[in-house]
N, C-alpha and C. Protein backbone atom coordinates (compact mmCIF):
# COMPACT_ATOMS: atom_id res chain seq x y z
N UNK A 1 0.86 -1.19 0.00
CA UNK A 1 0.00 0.00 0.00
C UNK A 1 0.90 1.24 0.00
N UNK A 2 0.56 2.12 -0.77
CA UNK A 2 1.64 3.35 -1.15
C UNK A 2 1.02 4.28 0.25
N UNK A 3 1.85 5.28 0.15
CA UNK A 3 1.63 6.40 1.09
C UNK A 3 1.44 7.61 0.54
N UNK A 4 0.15 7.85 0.95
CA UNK A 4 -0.46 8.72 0.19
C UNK A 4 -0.23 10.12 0.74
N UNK A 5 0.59 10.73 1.78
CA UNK A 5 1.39 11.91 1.61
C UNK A 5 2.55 11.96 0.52
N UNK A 6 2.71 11.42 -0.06
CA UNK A 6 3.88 10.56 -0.76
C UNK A 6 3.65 11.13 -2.27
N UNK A 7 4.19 11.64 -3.09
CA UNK A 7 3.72 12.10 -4.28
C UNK A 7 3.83 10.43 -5.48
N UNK A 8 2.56 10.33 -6.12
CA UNK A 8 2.16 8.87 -6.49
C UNK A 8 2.95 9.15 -7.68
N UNK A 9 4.34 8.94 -7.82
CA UNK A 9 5.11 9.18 -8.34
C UNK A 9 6.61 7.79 -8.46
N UNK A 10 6.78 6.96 -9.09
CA UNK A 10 8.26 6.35 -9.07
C UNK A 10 8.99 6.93 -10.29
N UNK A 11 10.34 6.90 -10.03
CA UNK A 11 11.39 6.92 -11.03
C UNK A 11 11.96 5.57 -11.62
N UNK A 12 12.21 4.96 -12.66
CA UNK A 12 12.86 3.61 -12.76
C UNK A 12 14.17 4.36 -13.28
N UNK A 13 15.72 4.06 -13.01
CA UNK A 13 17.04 4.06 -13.53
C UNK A 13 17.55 3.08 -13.79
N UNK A 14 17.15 3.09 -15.46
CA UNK A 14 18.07 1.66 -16.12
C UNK A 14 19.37 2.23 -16.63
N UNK A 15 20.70 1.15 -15.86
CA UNK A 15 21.98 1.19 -16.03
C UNK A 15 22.33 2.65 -16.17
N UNK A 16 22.50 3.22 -15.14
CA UNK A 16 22.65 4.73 -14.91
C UNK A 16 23.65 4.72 -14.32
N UNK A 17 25.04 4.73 -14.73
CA UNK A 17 26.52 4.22 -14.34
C UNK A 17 27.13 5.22 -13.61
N UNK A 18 26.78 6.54 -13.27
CA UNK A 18 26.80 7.99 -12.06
C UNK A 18 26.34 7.34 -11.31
N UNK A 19 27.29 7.12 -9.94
CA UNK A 19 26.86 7.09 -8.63
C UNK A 19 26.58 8.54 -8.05
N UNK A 20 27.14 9.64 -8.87
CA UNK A 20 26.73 11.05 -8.08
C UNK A 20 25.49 11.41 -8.90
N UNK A 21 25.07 10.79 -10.06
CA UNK A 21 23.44 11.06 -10.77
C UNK A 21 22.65 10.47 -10.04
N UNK A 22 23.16 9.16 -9.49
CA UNK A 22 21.91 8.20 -8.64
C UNK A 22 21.93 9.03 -7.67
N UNK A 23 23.04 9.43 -6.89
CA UNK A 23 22.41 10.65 -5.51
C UNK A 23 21.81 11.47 -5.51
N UNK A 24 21.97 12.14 -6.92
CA UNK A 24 21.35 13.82 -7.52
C UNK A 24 20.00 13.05 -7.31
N UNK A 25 19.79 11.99 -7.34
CA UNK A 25 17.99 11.39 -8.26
C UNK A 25 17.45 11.61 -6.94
N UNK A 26 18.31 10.72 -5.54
CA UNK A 26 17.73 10.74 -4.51
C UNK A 26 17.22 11.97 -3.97
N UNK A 27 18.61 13.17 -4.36
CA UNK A 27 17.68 14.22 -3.51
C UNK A 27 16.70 14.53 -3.77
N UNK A 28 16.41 14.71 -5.37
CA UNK A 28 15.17 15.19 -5.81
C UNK A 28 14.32 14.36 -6.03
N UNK A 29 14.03 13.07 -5.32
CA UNK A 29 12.95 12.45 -5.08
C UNK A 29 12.72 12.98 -3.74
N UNK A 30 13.90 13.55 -2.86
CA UNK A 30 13.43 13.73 -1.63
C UNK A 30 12.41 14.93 -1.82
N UNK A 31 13.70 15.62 -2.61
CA UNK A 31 12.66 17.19 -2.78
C UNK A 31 11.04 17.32 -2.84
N UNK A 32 10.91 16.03 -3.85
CA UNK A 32 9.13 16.13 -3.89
C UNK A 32 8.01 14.62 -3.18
N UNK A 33 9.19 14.35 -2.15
CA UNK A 33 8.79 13.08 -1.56
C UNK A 33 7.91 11.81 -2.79
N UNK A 34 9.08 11.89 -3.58
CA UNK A 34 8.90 10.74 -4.48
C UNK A 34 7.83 9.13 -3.70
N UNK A 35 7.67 8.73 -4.44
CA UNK A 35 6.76 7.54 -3.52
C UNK A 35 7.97 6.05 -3.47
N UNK A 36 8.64 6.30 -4.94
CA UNK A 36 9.69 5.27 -4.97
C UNK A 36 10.41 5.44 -5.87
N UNK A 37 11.67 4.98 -5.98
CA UNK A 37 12.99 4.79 -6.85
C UNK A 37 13.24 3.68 -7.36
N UNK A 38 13.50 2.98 -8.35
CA UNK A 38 13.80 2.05 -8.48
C UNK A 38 15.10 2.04 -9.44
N UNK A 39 16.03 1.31 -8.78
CA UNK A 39 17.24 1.25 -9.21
C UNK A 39 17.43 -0.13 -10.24
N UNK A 40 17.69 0.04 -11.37
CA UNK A 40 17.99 -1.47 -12.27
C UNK A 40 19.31 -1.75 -12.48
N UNK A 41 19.83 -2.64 -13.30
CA UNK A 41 20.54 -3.27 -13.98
C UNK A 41 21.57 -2.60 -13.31
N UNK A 42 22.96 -2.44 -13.86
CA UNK A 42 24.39 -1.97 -13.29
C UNK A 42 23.83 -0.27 -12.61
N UNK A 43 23.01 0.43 -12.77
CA UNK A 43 22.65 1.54 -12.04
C UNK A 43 23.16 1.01 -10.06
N UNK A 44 23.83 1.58 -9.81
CA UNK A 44 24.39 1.54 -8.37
C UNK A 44 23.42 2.00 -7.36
N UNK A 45 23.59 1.07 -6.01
CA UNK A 45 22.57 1.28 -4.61
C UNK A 45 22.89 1.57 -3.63
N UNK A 46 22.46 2.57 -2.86
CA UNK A 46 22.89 2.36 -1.52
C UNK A 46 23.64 0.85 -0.59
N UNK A 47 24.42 0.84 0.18
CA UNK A 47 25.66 2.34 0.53
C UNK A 47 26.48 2.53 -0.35
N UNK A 48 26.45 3.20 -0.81
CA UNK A 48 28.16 3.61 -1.23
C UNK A 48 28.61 5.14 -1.02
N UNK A 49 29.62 5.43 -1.18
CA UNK A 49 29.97 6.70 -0.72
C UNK A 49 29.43 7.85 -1.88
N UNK A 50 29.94 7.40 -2.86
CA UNK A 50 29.96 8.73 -4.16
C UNK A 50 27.95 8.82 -4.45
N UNK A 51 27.39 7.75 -3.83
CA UNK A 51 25.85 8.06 -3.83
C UNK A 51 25.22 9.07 -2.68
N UNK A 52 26.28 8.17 -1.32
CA UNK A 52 25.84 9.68 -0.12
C UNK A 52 26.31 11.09 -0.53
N UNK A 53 27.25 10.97 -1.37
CA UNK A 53 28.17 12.74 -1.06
C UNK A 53 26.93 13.39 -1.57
N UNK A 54 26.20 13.20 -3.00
CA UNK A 54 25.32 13.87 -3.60
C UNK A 54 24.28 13.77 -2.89
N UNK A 55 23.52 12.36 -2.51
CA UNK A 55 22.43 12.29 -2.05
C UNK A 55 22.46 13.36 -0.52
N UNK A 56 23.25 13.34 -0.18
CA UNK A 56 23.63 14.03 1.69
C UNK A 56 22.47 13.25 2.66
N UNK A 57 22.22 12.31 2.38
CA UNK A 57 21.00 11.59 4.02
C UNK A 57 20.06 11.27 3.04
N UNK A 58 19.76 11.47 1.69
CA UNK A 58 17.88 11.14 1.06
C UNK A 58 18.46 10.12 0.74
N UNK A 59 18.90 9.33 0.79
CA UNK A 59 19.44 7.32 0.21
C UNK A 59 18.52 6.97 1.50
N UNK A 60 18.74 7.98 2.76
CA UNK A 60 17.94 7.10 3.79
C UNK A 60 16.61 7.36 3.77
N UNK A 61 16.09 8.64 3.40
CA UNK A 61 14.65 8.46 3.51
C UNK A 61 13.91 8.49 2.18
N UNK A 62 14.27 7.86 1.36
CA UNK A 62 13.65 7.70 -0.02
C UNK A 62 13.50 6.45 -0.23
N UNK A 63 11.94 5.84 -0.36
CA UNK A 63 11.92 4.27 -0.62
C UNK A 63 12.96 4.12 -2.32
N UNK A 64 13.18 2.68 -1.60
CA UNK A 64 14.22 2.83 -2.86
C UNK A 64 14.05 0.83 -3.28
N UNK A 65 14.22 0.18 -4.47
CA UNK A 65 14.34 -0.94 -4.44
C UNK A 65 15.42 -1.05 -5.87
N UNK A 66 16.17 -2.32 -4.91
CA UNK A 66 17.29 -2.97 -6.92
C UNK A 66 16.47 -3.62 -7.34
N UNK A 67 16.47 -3.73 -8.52
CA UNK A 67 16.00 -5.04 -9.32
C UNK A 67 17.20 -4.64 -10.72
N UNK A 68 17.97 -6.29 -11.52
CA UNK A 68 18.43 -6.56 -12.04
C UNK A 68 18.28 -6.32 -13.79
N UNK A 69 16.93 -6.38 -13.75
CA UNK A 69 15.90 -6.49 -15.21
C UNK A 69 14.87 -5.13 -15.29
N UNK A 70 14.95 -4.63 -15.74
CA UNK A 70 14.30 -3.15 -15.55
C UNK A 70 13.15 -3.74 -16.50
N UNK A 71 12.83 -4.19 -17.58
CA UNK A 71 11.96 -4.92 -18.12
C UNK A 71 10.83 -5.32 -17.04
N UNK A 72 11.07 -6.13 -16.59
CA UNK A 72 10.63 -6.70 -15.32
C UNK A 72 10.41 -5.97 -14.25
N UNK A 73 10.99 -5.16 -13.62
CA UNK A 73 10.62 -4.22 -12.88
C UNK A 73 9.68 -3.12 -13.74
N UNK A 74 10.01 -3.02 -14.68
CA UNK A 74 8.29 -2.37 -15.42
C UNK A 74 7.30 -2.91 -15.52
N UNK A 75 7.18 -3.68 -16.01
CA UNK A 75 6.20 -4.68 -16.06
C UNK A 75 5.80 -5.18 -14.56
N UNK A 76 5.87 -4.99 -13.57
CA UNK A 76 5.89 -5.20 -11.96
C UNK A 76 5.20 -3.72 -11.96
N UNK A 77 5.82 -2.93 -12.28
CA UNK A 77 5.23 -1.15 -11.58
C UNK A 77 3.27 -1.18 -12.47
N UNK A 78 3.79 -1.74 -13.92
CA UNK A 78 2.75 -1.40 -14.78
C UNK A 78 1.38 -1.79 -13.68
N UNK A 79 1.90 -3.26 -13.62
CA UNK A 79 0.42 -4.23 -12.66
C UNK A 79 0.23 -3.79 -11.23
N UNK A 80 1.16 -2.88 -10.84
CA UNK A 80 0.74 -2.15 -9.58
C UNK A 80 -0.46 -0.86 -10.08
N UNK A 81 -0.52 -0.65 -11.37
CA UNK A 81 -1.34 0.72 -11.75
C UNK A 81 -0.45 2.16 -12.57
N UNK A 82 0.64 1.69 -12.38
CA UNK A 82 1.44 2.89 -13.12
C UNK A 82 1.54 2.83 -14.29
N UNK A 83 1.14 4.00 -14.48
CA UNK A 83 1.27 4.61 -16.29
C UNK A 83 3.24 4.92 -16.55
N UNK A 84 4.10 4.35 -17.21
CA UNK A 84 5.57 4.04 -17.56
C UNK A 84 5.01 5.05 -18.88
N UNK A 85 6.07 6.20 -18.15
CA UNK A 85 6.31 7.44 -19.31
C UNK A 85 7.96 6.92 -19.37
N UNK A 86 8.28 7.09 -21.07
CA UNK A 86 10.04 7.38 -21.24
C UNK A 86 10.50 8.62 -21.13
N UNK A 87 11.49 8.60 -20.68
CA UNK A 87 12.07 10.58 -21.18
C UNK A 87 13.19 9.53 -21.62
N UNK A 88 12.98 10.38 -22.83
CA UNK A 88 13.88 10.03 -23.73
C UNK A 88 14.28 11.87 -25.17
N UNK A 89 15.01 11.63 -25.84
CA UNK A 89 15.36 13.05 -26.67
C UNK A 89 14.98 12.85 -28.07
N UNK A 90 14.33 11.83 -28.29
CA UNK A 90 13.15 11.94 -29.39
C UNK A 90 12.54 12.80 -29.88
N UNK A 91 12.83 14.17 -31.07
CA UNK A 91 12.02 15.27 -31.10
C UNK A 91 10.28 14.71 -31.45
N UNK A 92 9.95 13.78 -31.61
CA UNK A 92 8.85 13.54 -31.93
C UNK A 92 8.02 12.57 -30.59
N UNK A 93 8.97 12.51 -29.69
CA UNK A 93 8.34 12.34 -28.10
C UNK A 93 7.24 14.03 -27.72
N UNK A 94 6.36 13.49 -27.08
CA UNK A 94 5.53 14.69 -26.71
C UNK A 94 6.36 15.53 -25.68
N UNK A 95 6.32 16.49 -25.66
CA UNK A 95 7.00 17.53 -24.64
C UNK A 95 6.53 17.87 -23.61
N UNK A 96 7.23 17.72 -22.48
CA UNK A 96 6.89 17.75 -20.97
C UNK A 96 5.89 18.06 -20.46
N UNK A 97 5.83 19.66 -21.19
CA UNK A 97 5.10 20.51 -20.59
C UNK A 97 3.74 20.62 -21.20
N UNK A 98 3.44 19.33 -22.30
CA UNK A 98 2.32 19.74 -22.99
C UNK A 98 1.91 18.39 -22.31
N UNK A 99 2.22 17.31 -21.29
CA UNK A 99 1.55 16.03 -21.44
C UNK A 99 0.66 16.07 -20.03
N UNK A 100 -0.19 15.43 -20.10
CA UNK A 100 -1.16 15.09 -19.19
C UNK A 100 -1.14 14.01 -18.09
N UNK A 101 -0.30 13.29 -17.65
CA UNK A 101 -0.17 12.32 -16.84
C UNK A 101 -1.15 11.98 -15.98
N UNK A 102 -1.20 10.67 -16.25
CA UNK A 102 -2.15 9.65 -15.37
C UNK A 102 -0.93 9.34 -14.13
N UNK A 103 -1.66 9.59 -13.08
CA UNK A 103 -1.23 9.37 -11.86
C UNK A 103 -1.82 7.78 -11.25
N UNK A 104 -1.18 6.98 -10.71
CA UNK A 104 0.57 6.94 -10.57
C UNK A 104 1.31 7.26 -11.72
N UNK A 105 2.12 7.50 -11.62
CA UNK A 105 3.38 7.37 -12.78
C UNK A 105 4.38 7.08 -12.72
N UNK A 106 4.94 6.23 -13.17
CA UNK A 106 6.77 5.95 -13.18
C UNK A 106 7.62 6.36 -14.82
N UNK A 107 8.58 7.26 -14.60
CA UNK A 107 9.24 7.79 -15.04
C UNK A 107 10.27 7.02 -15.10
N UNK A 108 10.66 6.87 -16.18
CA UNK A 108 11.79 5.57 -17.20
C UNK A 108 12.89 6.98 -17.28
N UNK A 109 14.01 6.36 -16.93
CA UNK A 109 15.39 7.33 -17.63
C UNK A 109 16.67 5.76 -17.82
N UNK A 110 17.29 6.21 -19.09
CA UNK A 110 18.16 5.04 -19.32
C UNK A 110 19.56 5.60 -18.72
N UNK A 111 20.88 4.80 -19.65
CA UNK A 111 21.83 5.26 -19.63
C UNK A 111 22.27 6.58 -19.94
N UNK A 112 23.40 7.29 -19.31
CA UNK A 112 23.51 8.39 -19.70
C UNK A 112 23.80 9.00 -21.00
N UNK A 113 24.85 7.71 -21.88
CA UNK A 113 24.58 7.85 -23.36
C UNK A 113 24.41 7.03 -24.24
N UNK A 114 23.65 5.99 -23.35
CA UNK A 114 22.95 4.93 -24.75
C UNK A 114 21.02 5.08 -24.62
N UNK A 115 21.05 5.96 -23.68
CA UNK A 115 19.61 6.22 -23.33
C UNK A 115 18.84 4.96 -23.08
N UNK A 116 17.42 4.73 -23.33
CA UNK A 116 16.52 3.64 -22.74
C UNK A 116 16.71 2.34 -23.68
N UNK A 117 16.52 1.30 -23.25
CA UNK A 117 16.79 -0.29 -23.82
C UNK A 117 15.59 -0.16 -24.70
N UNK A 118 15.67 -0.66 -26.07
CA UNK A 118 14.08 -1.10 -26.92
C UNK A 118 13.33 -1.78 -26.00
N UNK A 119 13.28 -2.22 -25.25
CA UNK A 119 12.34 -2.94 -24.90
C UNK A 119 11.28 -2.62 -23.55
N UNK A 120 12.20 -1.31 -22.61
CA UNK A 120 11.38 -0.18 -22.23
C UNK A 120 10.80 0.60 -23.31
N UNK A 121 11.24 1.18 -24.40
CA UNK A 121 10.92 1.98 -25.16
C UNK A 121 9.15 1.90 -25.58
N UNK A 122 9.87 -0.06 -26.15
CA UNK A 122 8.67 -0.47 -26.53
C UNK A 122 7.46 -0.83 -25.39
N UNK A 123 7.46 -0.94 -23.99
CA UNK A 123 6.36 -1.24 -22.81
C UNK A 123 6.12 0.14 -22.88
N UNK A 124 6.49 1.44 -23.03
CA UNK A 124 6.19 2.58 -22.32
C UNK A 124 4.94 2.91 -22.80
N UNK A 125 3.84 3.82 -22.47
CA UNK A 125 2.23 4.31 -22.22
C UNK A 125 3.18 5.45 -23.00
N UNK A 126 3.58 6.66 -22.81
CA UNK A 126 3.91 7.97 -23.21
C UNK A 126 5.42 8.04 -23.34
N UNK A 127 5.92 8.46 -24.53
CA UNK A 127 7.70 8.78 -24.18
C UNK A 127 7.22 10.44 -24.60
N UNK A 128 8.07 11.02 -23.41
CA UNK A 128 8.04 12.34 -23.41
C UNK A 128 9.80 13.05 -23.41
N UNK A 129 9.97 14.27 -23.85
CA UNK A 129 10.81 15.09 -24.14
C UNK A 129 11.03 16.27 -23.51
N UNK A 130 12.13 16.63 -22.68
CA UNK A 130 12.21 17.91 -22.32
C UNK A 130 12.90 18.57 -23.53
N UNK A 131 11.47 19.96 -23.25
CA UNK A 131 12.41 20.90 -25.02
C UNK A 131 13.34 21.47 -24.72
N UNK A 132 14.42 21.39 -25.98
CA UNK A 132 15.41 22.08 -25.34
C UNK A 132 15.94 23.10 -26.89
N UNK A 133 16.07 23.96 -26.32
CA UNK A 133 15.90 25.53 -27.50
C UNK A 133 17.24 25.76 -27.50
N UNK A 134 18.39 25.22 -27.12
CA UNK A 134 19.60 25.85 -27.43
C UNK A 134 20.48 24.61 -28.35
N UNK A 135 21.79 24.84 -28.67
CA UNK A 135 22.40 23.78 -29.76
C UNK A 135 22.44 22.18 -29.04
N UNK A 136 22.67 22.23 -28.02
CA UNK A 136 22.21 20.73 -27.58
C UNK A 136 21.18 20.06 -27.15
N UNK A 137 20.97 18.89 -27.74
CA UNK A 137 19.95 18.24 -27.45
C UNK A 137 19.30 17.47 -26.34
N UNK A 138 20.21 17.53 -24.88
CA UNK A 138 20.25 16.72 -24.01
C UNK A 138 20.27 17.26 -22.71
N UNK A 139 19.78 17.22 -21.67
CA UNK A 139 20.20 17.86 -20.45
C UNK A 139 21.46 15.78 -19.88
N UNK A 140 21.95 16.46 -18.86
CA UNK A 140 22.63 15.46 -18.12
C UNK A 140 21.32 14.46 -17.64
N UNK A 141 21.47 13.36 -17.26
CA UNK A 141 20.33 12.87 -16.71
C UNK A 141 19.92 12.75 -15.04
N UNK A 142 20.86 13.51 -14.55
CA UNK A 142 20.02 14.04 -12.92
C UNK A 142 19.41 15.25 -13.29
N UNK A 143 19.77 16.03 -13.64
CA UNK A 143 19.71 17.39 -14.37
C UNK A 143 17.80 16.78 -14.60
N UNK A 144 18.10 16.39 -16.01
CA UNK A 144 16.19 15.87 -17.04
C UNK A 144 15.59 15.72 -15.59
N UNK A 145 16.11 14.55 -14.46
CA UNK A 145 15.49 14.58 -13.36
C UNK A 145 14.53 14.84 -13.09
N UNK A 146 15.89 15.93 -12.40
CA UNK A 146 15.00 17.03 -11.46
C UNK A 146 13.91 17.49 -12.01
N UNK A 147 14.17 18.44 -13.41
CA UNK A 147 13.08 19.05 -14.16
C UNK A 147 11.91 17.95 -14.42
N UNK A 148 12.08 16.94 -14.73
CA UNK A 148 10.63 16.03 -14.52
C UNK A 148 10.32 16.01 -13.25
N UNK A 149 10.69 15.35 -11.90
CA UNK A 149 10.29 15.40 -10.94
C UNK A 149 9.20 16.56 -10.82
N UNK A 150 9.55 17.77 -10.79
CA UNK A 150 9.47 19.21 -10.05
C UNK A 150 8.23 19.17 -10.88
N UNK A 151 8.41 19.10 -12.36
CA UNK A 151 7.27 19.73 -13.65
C UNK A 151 5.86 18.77 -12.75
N UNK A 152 6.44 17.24 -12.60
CA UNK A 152 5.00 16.02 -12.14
C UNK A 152 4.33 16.68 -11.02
N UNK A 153 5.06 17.18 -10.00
CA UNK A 153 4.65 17.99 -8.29
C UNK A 153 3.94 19.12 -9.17
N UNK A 154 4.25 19.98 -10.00
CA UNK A 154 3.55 21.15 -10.15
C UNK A 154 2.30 20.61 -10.91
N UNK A 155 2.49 19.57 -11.79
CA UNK A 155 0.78 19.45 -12.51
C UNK A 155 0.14 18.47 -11.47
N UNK A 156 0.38 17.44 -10.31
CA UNK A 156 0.16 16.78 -9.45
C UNK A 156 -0.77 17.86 -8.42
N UNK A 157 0.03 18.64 -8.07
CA UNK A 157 -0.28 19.75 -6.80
C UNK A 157 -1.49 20.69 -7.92
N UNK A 158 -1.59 20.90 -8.77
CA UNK A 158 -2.73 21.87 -9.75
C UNK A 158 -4.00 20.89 -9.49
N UNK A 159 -3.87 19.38 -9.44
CA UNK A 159 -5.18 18.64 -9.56
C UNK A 159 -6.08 18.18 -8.23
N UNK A 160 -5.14 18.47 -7.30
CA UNK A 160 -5.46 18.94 -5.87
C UNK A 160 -6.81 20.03 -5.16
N UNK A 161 -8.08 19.87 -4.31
CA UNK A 161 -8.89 20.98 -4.18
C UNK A 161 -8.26 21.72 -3.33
């Protein structure tokens, strides 16, 4: 049973090889009291050091789970009720700020430069895009994060009486 002070919100990180991106993730799940994290494939877990320096203490209060197969751990989130959005840099992915999310949601981010596996690509409900208006196409992926996290709390917190 989720906790419903808890923003109905997971992140999945497939093979996300930054132990200081996996900390960046934690804080800003702390930031918007994420509901869960899920860490996959070679993506790194609590303890380790280069995850506390960034995380500073949210490794401890952020539900967090490994699983090996991120496939599988999607397909696990899906049958809990979550709608599996990709962020991915697809200009023909819908853009952040125009999408509508079904709550729960779990938010797919891949490697930092081989991006998401086909086979998340292919389970995902929505792959969405942060726009990005200057010569590069990519934010870092704690960076995309945060800005998803924060964007889900602000249209989350709008549907609120």
């Amino acid at each position: 049973m989720s906790d419903p002070s808890r923003l109905p919100v997971a992140v999945l990180l497939d093979n996300v090889r930054s132990m200081y991106n996996v900390g960046a993730f934690f804080r800003a799940a702390d930031g918007v009291n994420l509901q869960k994290l899920c860490l996959c494939g070679i993506t790194a877990h609590p303890p380790k050091k280069a995850i506390s320096k960034t995380a500073l203490g949210a490794e401890e209060t952020v539900p967090w789970e490994h699983g090996w197969d991120a496939v599988e751990m999607a397909k696990h989130l899906r049958a809990e009720g979550f709608q599996l959005a990709a962020i991915e840099t697809n200009p023909e992915a819908t853009d952040l700020f125009d999408w509508q999310p079904r709550f729960p949601v779990c938010v797919v981010f891949g490697h930092e430069v081989g991006g998401l596996l086909p086979e998340l690509l292919a389970l995902a409900d929505v792959h969405m895009r942060i726009p990005m208006r200057g010569e590069k196409t990519s934010l870092n992926v704690a960076t995309a994060g945060g800005v998803v996290l924060y964007e889900l709390l602000r249209k989350y917190q709008a549907l609120q009486p």
